[in-house]
PDB file of N, CA and C in Angstrom:
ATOM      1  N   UNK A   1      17.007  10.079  16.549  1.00  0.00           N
ATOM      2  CA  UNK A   1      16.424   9.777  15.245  1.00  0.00           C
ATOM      3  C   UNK A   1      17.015   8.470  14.735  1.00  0.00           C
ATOM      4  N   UNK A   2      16.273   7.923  14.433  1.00  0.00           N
ATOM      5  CA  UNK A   2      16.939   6.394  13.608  1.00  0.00           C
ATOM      6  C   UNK A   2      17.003   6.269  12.211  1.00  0.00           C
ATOM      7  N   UNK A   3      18.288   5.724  11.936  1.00  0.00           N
ATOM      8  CA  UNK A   3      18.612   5.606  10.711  1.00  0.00           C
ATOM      9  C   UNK A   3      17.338   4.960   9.711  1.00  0.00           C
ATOM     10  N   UNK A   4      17.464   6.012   8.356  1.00  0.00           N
ATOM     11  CA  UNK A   4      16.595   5.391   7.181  1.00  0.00           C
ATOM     12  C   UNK A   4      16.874   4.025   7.373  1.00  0.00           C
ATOM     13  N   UNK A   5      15.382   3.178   6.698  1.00  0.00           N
ATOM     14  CA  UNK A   5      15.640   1.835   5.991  1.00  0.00           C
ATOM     15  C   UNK A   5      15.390   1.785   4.832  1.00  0.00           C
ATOM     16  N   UNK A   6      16.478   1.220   4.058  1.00  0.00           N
ATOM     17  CA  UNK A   6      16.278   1.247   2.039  1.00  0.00           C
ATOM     18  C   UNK A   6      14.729   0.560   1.868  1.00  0.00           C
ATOM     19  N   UNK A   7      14.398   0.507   1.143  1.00  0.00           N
ATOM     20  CA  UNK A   7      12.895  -0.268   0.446  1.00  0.00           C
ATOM     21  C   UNK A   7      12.823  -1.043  -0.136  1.00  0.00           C
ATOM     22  N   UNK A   8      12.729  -2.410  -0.082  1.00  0.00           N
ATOM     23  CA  UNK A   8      12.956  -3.682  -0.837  1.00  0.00           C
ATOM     24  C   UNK A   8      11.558  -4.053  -1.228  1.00  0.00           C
ATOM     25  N   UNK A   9      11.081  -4.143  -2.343  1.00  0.00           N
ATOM     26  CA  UNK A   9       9.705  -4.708  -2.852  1.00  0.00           C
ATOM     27  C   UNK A   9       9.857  -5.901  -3.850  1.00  0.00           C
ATOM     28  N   UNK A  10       9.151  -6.792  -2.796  1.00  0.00           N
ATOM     29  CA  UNK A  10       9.088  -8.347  -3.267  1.00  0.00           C
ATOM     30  C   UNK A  10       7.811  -8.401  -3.910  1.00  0.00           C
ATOM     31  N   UNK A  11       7.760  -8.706  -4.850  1.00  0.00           N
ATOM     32  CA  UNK A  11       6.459  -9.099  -5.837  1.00  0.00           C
ATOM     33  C   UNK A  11       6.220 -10.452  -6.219  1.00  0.00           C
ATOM     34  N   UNK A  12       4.762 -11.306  -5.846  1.00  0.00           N
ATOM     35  CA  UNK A  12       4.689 -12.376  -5.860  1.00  0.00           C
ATOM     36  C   UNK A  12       3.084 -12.518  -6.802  1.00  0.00           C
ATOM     37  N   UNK A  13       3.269 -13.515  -7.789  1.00  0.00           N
ATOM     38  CA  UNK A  13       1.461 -13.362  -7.966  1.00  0.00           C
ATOM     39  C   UNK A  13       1.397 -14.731  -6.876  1.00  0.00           C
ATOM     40  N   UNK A  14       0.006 -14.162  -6.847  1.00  0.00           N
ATOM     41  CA  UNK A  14      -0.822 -15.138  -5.351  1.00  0.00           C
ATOM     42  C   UNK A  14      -1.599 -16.010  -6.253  1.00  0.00           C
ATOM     43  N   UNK A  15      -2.389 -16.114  -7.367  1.00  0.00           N
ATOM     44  CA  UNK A  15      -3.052 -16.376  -8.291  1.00  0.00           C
ATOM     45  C   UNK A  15      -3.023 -15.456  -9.646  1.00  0.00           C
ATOM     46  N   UNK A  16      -3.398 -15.986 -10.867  1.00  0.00           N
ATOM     47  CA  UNK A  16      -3.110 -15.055 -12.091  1.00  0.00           C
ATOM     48  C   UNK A  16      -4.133 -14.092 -12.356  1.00  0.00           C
ATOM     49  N   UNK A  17      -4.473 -13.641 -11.180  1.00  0.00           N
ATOM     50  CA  UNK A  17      -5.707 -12.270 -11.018  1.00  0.00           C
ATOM     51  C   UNK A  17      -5.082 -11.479  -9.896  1.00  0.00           C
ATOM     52  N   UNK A  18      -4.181 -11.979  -8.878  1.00  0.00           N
ATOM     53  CA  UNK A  18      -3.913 -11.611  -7.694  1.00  0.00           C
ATOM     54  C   UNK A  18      -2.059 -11.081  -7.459  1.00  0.00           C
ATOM     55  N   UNK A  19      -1.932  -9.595  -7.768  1.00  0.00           N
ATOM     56  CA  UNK A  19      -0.591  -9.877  -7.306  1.00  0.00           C
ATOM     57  C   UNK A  19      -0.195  -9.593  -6.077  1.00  0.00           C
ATOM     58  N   UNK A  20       1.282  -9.853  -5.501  1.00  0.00           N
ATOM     59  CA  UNK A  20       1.606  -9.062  -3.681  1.00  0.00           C
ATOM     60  C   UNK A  20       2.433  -8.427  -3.989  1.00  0.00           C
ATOM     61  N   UNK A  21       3.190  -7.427  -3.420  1.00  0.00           N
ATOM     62  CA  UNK A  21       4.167  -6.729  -3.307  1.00  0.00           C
ATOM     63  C   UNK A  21       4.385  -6.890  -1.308  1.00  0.00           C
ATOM     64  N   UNK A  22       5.258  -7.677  -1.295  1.00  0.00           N
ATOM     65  CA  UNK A  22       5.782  -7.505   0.127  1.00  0.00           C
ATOM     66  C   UNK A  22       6.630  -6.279   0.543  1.00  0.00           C
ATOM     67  N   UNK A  23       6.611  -5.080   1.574  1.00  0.00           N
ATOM     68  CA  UNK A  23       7.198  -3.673   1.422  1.00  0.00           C
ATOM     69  C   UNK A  23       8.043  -4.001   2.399  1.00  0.00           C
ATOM     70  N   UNK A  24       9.259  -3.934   2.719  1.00  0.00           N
ATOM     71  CA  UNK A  24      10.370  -3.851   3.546  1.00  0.00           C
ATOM     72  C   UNK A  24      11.026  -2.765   3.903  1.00  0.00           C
ATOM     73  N   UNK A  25      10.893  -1.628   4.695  1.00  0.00           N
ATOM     74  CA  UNK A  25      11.688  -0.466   5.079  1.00  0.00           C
ATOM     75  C   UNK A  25      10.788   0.631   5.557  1.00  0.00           C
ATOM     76  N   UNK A  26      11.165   1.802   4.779  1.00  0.00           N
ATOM     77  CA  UNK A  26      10.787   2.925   4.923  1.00  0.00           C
ATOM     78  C   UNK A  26      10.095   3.659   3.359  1.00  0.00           C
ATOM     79  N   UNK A  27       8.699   3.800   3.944  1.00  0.00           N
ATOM     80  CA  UNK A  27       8.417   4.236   2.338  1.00  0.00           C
ATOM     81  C   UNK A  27       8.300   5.910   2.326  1.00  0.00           C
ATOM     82  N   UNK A  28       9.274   6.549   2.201  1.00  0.00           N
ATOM     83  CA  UNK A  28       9.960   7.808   1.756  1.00  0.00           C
ATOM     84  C   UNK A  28       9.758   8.260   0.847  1.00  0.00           C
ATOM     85  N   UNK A  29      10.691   9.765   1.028  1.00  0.00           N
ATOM     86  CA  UNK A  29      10.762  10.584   0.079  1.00  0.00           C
ATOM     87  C   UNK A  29      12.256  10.548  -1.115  1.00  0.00           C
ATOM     88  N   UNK A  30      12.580   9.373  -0.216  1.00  0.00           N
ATOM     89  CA  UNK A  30      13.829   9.139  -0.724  1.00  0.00           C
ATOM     90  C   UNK A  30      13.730   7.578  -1.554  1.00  0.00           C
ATOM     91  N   UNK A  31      12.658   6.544  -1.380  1.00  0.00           N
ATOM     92  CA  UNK A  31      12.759   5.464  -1.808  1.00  0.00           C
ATOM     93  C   UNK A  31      11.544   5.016  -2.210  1.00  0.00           C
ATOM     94  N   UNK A  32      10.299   5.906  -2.341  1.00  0.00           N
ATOM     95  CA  UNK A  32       8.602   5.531  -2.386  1.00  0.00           C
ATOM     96  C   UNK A  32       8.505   5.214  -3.983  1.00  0.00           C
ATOM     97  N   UNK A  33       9.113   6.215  -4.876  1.00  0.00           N
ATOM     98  CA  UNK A  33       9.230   5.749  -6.528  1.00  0.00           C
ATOM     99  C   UNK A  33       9.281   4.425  -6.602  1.00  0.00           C
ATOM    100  N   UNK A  34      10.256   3.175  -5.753  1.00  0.00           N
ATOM    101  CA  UNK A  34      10.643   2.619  -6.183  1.00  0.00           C
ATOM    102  C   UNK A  34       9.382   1.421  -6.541  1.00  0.00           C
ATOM    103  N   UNK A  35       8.592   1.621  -5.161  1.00  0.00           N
ATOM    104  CA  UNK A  35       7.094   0.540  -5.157  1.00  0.00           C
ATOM    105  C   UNK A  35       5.979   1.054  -6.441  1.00  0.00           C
ATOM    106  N   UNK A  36       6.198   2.880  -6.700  1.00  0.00           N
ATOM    107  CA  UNK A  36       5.237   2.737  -7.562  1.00  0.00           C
ATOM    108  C   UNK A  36       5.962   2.498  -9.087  1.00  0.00           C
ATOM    109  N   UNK A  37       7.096   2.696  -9.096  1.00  0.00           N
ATOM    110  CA  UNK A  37       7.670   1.664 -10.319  1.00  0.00           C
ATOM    111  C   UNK A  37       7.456   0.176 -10.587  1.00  0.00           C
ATOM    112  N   UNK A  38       7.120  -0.704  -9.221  1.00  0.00           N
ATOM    113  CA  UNK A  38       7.151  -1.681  -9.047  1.00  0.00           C
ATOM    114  C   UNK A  38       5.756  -1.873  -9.792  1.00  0.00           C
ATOM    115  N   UNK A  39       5.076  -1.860  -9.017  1.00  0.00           N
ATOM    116  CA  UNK A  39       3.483  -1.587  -9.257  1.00  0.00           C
ATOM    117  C   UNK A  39       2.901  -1.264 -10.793  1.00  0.00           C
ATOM    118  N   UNK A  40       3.772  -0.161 -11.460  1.00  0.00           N
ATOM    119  CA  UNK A  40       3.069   0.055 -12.385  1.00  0.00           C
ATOM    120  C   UNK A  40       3.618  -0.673 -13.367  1.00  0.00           C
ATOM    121  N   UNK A  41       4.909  -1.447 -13.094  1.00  0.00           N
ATOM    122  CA  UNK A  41       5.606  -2.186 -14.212  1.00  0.00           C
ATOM    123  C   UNK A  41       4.616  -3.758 -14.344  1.00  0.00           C
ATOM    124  N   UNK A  42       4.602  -4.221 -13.008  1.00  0.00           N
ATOM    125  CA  UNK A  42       3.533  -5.291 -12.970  1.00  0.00           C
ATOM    126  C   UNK A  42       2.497  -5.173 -13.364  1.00  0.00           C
ATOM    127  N   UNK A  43       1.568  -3.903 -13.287  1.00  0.00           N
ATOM    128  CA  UNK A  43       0.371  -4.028 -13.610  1.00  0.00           C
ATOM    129  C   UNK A  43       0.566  -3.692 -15.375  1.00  0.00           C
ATOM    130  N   UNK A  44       1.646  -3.458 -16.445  1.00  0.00           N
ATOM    131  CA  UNK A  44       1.674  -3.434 -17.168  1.00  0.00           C
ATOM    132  C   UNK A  44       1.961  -4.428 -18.067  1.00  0.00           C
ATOM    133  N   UNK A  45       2.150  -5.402 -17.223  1.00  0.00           N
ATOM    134  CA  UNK A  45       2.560  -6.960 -17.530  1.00  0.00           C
ATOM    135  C   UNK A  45       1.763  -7.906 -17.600  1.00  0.00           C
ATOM    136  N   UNK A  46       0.495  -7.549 -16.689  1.00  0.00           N
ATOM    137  CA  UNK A  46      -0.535  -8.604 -16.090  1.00  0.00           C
ATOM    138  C   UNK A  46      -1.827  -7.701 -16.274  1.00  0.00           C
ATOM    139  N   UNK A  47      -2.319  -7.940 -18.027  1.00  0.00           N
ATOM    140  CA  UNK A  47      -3.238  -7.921 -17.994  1.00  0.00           C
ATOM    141  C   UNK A  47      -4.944  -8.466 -17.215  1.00  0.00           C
ATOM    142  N   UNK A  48      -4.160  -9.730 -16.591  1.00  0.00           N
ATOM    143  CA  UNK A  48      -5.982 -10.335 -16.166  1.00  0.00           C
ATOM    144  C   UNK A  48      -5.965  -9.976 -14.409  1.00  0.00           C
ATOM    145  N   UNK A  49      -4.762  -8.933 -14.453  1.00  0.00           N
ATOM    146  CA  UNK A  49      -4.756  -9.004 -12.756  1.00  0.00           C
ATOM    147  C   UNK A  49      -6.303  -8.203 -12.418  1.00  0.00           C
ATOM    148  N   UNK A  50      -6.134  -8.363 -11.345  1.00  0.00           N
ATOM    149  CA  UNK A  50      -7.490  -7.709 -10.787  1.00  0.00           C
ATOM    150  C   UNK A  50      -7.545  -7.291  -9.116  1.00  0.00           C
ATOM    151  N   UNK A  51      -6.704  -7.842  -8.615  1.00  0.00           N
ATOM    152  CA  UNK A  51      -5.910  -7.442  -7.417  1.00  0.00           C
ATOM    153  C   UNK A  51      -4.769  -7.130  -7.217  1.00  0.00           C
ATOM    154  N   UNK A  52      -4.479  -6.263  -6.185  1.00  0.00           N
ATOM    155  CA  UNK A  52      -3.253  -5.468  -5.617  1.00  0.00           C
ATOM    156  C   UNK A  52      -3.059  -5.679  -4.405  1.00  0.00           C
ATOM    157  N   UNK A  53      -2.540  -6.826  -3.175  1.00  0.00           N
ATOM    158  CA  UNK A  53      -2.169  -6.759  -2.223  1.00  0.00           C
ATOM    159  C   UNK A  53      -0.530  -6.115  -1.429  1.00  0.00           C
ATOM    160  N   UNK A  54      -0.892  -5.268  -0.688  1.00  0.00           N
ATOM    161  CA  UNK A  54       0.672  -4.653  -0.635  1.00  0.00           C
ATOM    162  C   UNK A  54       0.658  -5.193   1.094  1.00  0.00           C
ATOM    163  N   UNK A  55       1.784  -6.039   0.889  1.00  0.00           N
ATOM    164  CA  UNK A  55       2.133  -6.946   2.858  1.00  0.00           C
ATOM    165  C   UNK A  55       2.860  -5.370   3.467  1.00  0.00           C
ATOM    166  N   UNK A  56       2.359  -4.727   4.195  1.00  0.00           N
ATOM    167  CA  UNK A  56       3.135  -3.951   5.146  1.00  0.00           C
ATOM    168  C   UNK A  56       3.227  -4.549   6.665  1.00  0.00           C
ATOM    169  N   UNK A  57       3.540  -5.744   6.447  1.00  0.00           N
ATOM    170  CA  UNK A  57       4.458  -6.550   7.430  1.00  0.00           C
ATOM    171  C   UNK A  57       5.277  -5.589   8.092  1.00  0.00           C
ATOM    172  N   UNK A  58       6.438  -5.230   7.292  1.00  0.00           N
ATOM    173  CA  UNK A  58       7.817  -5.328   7.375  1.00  0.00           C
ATOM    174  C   UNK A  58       7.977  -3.549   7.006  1.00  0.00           C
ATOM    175  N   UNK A  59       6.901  -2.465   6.670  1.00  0.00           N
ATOM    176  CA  UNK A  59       6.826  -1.334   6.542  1.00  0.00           C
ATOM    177  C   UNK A  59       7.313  -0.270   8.190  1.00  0.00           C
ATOM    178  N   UNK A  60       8.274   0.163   7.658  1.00  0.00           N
ATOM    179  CA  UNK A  60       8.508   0.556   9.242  1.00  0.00           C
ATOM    180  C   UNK A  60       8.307   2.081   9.203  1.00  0.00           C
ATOM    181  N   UNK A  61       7.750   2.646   7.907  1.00  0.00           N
ATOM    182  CA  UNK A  61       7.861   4.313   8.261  1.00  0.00           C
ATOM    183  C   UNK A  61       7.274   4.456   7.049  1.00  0.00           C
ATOM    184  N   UNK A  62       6.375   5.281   6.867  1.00  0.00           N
ATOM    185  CA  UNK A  62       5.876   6.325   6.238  1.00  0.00           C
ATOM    186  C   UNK A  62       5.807   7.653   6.197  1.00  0.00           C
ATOM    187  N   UNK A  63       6.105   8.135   5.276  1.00  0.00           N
ATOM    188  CA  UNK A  63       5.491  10.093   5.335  1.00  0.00           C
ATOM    189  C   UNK A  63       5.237  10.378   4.003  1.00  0.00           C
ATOM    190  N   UNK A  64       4.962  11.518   4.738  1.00  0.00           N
ATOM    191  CA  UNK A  64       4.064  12.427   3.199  1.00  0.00           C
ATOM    192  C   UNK A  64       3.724  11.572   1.478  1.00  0.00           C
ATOM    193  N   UNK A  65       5.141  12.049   1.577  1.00  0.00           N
ATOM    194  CA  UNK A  65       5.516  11.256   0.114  1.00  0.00           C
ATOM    195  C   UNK A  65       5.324   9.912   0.027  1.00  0.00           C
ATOM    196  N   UNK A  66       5.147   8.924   0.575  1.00  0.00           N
ATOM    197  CA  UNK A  66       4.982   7.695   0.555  1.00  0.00           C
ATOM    198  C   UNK A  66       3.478   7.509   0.380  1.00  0.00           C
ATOM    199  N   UNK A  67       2.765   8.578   1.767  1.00  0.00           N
ATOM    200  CA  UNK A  67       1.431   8.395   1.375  1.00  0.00           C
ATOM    201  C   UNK A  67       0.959   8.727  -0.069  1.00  0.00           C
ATOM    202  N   UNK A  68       1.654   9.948  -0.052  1.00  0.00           N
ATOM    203  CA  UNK A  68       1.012  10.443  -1.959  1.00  0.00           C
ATOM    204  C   UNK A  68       1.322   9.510  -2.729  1.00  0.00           C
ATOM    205  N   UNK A  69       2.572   8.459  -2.620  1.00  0.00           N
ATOM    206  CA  UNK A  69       2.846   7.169  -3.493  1.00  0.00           C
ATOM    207  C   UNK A  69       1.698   6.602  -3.311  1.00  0.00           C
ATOM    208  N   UNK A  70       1.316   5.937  -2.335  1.00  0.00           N
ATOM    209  CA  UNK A  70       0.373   5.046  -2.212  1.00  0.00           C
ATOM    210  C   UNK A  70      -1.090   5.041  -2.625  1.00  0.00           C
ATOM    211  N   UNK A  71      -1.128   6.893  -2.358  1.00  0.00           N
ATOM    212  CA  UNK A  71      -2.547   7.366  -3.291  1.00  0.00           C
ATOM    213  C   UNK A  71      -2.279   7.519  -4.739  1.00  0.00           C
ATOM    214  N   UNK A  72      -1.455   7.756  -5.546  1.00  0.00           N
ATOM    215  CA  UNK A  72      -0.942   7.552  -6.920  1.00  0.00           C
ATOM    216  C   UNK A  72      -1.126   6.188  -7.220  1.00  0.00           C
ATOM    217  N   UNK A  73      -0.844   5.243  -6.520  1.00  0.00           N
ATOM    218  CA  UNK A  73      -0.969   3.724  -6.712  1.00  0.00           C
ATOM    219  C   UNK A  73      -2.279   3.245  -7.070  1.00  0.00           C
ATOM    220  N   UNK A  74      -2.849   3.457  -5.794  1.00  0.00           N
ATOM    221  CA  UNK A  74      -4.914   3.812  -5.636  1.00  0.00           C
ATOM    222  C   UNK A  74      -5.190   4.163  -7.317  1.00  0.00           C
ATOM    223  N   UNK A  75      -4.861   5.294  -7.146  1.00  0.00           N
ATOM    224  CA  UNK A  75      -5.621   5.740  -8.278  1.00  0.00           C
ATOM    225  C   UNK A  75      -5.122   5.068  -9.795  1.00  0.00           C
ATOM    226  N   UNK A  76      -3.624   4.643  -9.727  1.00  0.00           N
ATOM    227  CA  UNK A  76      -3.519   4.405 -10.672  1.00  0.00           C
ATOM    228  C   UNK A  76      -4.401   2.585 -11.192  1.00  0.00           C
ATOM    229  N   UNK A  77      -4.509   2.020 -10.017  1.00  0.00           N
ATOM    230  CA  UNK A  77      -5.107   0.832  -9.935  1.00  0.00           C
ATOM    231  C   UNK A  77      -6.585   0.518 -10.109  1.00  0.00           C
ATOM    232  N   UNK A  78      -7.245   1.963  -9.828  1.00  0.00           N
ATOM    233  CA  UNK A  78      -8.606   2.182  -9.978  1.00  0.00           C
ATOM    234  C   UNK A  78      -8.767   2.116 -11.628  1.00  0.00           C
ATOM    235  N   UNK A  79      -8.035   3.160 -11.619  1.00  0.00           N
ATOM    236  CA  UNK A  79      -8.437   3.272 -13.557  1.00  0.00           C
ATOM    237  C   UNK A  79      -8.387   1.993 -14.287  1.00  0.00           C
ATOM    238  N   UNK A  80      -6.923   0.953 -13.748  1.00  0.00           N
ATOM    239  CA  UNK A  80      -6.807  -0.122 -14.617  1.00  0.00           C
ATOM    240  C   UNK A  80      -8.006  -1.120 -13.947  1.00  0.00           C
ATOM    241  N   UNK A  81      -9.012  -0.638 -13.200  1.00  0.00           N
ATOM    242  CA  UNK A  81      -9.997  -1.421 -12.621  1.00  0.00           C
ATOM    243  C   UNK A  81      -9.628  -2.564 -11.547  1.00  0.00           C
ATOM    244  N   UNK A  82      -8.415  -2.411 -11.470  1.00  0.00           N
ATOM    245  CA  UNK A  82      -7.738  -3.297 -10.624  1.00  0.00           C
ATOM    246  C   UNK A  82      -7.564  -2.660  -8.502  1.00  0.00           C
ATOM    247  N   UNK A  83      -7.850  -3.832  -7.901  1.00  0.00           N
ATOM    248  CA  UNK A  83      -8.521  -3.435  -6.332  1.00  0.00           C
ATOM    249  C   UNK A  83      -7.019  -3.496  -5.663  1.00  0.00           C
ATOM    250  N   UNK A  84      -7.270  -2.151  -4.902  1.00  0.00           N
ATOM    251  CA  UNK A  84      -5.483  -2.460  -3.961  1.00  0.00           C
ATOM    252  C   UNK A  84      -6.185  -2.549  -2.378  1.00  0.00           C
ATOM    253  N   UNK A  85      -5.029  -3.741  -1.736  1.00  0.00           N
ATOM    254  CA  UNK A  85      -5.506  -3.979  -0.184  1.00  0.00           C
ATOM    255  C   UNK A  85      -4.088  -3.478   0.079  1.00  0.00           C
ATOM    256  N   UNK A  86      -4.057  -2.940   1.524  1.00  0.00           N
ATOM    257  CA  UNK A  86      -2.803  -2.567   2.238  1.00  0.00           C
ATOM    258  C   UNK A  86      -3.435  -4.116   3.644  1.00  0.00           C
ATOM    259  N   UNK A  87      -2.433  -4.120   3.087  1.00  0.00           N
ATOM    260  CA  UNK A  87      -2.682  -6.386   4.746  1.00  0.00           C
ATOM    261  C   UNK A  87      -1.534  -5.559   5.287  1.00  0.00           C
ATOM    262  N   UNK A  88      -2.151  -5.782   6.488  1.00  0.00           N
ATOM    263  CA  UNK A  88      -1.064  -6.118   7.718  1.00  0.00           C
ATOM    264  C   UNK A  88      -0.645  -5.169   8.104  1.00  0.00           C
ATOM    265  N   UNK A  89      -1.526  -3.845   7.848  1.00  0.00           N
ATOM    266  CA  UNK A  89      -0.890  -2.164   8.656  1.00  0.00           C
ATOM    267  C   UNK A  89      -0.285  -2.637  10.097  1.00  0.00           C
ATOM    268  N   UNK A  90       1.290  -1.498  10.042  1.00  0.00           N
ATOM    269  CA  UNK A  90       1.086  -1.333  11.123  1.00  0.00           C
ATOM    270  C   UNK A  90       0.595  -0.044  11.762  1.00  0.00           C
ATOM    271  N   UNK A  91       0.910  -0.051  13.456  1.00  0.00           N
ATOM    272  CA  UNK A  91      -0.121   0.946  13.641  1.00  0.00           C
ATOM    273  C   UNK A  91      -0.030   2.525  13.245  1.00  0.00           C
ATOM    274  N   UNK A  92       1.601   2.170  12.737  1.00  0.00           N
ATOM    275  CA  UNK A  92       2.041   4.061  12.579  1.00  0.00           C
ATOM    276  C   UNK A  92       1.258   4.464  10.900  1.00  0.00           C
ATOM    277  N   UNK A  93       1.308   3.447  10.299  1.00  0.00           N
ATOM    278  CA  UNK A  93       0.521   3.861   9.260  1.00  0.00           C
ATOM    279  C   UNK A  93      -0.672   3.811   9.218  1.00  0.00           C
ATOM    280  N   UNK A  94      -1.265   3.025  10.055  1.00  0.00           N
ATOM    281  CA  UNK A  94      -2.923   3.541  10.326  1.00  0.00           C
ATOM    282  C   UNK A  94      -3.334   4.624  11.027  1.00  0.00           C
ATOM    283  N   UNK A  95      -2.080   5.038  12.023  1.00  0.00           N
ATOM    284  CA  UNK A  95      -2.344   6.426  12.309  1.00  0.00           C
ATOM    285  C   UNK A  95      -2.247   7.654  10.887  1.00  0.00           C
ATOM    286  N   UNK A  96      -1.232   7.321  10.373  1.00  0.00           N
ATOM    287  CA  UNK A  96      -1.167   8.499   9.113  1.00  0.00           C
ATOM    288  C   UNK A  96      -2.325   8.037   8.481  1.00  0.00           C
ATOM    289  N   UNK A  97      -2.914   7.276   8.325  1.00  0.00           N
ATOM    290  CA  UNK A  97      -4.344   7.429   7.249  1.00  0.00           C
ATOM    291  C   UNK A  97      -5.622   7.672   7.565  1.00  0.00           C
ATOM    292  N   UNK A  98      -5.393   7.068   9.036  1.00  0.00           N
ATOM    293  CA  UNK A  98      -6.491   7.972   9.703  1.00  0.00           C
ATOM    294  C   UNK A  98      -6.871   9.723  10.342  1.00  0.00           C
ATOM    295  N   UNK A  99      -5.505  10.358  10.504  1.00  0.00           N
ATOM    296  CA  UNK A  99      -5.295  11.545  10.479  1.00  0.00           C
ATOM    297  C   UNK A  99      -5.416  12.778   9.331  1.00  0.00           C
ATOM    298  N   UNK A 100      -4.919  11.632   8.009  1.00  0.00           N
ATOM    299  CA  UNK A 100      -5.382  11.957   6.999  1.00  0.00           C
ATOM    300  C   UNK A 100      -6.698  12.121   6.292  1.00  0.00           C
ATOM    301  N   UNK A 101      -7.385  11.366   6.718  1.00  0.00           N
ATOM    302  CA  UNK A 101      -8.733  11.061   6.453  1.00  0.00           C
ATOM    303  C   UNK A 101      -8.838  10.398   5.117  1.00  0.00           C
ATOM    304  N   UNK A 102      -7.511   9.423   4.736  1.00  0.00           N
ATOM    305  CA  UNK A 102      -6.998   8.489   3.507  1.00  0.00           C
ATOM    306  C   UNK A 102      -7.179   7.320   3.702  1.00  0.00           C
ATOM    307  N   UNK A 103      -7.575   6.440   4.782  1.00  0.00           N
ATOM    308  CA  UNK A 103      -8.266   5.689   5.329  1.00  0.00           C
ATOM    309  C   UNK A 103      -9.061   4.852   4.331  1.00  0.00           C
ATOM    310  N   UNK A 104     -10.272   5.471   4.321  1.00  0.00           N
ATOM    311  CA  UNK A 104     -11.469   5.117   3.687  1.00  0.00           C
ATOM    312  C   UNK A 104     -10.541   4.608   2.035  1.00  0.00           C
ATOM    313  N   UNK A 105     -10.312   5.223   1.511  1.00  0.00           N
ATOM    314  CA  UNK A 105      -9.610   5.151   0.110  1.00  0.00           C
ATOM    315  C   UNK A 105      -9.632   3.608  -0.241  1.00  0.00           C
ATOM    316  N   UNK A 106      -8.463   3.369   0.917  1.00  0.00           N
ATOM    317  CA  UNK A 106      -7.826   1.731   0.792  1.00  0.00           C
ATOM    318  C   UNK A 106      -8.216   0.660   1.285  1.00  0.00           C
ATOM    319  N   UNK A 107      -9.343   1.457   2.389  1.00  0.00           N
ATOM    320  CA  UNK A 107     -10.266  -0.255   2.985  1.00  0.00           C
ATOM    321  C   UNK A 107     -11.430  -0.192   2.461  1.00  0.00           C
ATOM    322  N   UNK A 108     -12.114   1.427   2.522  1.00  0.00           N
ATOM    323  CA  UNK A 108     -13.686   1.765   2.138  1.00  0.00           C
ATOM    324  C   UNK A 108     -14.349   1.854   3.666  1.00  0.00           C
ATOM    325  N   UNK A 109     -15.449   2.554   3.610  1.00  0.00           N
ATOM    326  CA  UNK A 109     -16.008   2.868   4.713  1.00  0.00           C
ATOM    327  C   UNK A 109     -16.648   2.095   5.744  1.00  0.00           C
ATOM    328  N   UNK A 110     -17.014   0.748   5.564  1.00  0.00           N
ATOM    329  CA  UNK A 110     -17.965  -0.233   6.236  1.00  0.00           C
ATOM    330  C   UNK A 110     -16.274  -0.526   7.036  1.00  0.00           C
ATOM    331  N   UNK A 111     -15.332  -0.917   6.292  1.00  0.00           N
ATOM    332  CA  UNK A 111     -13.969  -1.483   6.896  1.00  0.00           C
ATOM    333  C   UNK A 111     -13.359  -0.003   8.179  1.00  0.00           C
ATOM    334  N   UNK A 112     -13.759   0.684   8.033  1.00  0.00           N
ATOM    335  CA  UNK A 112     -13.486   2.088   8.736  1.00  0.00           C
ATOM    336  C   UNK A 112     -14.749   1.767   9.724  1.00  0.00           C
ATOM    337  N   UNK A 113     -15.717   1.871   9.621  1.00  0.00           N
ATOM    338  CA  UNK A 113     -16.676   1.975  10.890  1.00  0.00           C
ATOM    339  C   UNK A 113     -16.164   0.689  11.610  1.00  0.00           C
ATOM    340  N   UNK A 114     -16.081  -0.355  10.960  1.00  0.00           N
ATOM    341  CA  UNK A 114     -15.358  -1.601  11.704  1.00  0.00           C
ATOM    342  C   UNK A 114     -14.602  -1.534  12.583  1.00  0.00           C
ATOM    343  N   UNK A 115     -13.307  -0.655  12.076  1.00  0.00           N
ATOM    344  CA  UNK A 115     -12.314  -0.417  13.252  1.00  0.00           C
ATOM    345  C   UNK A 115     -12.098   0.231  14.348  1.00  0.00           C
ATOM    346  N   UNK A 116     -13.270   1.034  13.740  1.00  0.00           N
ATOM    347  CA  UNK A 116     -13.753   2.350  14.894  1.00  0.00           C
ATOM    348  C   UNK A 116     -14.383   1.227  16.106  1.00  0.00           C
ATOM    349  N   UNK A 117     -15.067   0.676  15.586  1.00  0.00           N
ATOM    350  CA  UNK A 117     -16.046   0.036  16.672  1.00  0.00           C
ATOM    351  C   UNK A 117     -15.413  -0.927  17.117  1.00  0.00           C
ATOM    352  N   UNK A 118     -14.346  -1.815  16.950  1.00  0.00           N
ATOM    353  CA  UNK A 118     -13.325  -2.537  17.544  1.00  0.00           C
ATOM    354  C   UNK A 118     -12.630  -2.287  18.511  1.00  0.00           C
ATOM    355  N   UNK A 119     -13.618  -2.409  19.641  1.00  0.00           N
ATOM    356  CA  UNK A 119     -12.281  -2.335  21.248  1.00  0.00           C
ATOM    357  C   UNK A 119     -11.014  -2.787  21.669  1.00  0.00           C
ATOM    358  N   UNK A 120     -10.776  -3.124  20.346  1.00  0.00           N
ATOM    359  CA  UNK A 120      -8.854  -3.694  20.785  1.00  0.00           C
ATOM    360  C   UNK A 120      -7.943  -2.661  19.790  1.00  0.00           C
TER     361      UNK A 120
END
């Protein structure tokens, strides 16, 4: 088993409609609060935002709880009408969202038949 990684969330606006949150670690049951603290403190700051990009570059683990973070996020971003992208899955978390059938949520369905039909 390999040691946890802490969760470092870098927040950048990309434009004054557009923010990032770069995710670094493990998004846990032990450290997942910390992005949707992140998240909801920014989006309480930045009224004209209108995007949510989260870089899972550097995301090395997900479970349960992280996913339910990330769907808490969703939803909380929906209401403020504001759009969340997950850039740069890697593949262990596209396996959890596709197993999940949570997928669709964060790309939408045309982006899901896409990948399906993508031979690489």
């Amino acid at each position: 088993m390999s040691t946890p990684r802490p969760l470092t969330c870098t927040w950048t606006l990309l434009d004054p409609h557009t923010g990032c949150v770069a995710v670094d670690g493990d998004l846990d049951y032990d450290n997942a609060d910390q992005l949707l603290y992140e998240v909801t403190e920014r989006l309480g700051g930045a009224p004209g935002l209108r995007a949510v990009r989260l870089d899972c570059t550097r995301l090395s683990f997900c479970d349960s709880y992280g996913l339910s973070t990330l769907l808490m996020i969703h939803r909380q971003l929906r209401d403020a009408d504001v759009v969340l992208h997950l850039d740069n899955r890697q593949p262990g978390l596209n396996r959890l969202l596709q197993r999940t059938n949570t997928l669709t949520h964060f790309t939408g369905p045309a982006a899901v038949a896409q990948e399906r039909s993508d031979p690489s």
